[in-house]
Protein backbone atom coordinates (compact mmCIF):
# COMPACT_ATOMS: atom_id res chain seq x y z
CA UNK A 1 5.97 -3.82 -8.15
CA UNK A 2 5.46 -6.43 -10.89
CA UNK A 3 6.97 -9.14 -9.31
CA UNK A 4 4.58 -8.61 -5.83
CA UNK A 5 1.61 -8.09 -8.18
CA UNK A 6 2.14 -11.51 -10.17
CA UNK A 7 2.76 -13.05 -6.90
CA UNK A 8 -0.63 -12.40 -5.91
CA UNK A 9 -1.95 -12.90 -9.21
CA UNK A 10 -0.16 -16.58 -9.63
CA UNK A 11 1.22 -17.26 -6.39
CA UNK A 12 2.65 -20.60 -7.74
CA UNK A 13 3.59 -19.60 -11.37
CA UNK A 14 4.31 -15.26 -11.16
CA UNK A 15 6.38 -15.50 -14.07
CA UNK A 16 3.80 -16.59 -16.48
CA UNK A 17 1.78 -13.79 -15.09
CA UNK A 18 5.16 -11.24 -16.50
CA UNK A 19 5.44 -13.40 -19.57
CA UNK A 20 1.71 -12.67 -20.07
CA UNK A 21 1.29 -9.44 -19.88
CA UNK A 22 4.85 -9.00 -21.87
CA UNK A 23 3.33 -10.77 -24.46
CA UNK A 24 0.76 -7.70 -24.88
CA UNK A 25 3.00 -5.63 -25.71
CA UNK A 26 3.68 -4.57 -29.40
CA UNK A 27 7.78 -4.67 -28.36
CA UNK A 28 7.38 -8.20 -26.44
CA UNK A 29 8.95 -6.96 -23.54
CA UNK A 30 8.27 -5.23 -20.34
CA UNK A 31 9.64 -1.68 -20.09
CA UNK A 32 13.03 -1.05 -17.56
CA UNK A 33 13.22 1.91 -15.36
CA UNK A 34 16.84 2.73 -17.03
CA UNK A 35 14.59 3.21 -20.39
CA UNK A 36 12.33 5.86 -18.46
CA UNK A 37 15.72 7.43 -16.73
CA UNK A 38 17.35 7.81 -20.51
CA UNK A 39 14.47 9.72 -21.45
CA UNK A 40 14.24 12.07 -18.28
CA UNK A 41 18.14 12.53 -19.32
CA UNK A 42 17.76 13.38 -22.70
CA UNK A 43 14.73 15.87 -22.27
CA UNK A 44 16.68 17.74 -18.91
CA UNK A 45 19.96 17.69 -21.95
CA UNK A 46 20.90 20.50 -24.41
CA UNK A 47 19.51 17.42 -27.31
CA UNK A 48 16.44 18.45 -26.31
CA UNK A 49 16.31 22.13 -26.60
CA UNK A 50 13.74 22.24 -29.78
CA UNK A 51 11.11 19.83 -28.10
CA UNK A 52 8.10 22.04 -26.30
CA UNK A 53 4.99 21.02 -24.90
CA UNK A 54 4.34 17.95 -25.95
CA UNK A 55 3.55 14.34 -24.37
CA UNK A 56 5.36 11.26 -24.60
CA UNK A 57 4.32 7.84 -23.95
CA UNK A 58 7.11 5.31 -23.03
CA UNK A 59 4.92 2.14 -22.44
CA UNK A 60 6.26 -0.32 -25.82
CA UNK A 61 3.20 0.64 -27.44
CA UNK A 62 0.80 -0.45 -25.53
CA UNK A 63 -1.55 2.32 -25.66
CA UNK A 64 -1.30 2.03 -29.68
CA UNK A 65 -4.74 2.39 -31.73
CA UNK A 66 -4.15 -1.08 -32.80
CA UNK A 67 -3.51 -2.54 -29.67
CA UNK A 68 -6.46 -4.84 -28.80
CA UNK A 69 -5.35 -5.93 -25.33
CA UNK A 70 -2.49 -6.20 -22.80
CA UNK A 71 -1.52 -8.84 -21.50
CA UNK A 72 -3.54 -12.59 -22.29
């Protein structure tokens, strides 16, 4: 998905449209799917037994208070 949507952002430069929006986030990176499939592990796991109703946000801190933008 974000390589076909920098493509038609930047169709001659799409990886300056990743390496800008990467640079938006507070970690400096973009996000992989393995990340959001460790979490879906750990919260179907016994580890996670204690942990009710609550919401978490896996997005590098992007949606942060202090976060002015994403991406440039």
């Amino acid at each position: 998905m974000k390589k076909t949507i920098a493509e038609e952002t930047n169709p001659s430069n799409p990886e300056d449209v990743i390496q800008g929006i990467a640079g938006g986030v507070p970690l400096g990176r973009l996000g992989k799917i393995e990340e959001v499939g460790e979490l879906a592990a750990f919260l179907a796991s016994d580890e996670s037994s204690y942990i009710t109703g609550t919401q978490i946000v896996i997005d590098g801190g992007s949606t942060l208070p202090e976060t002015v933008s994403v991406g440039v």
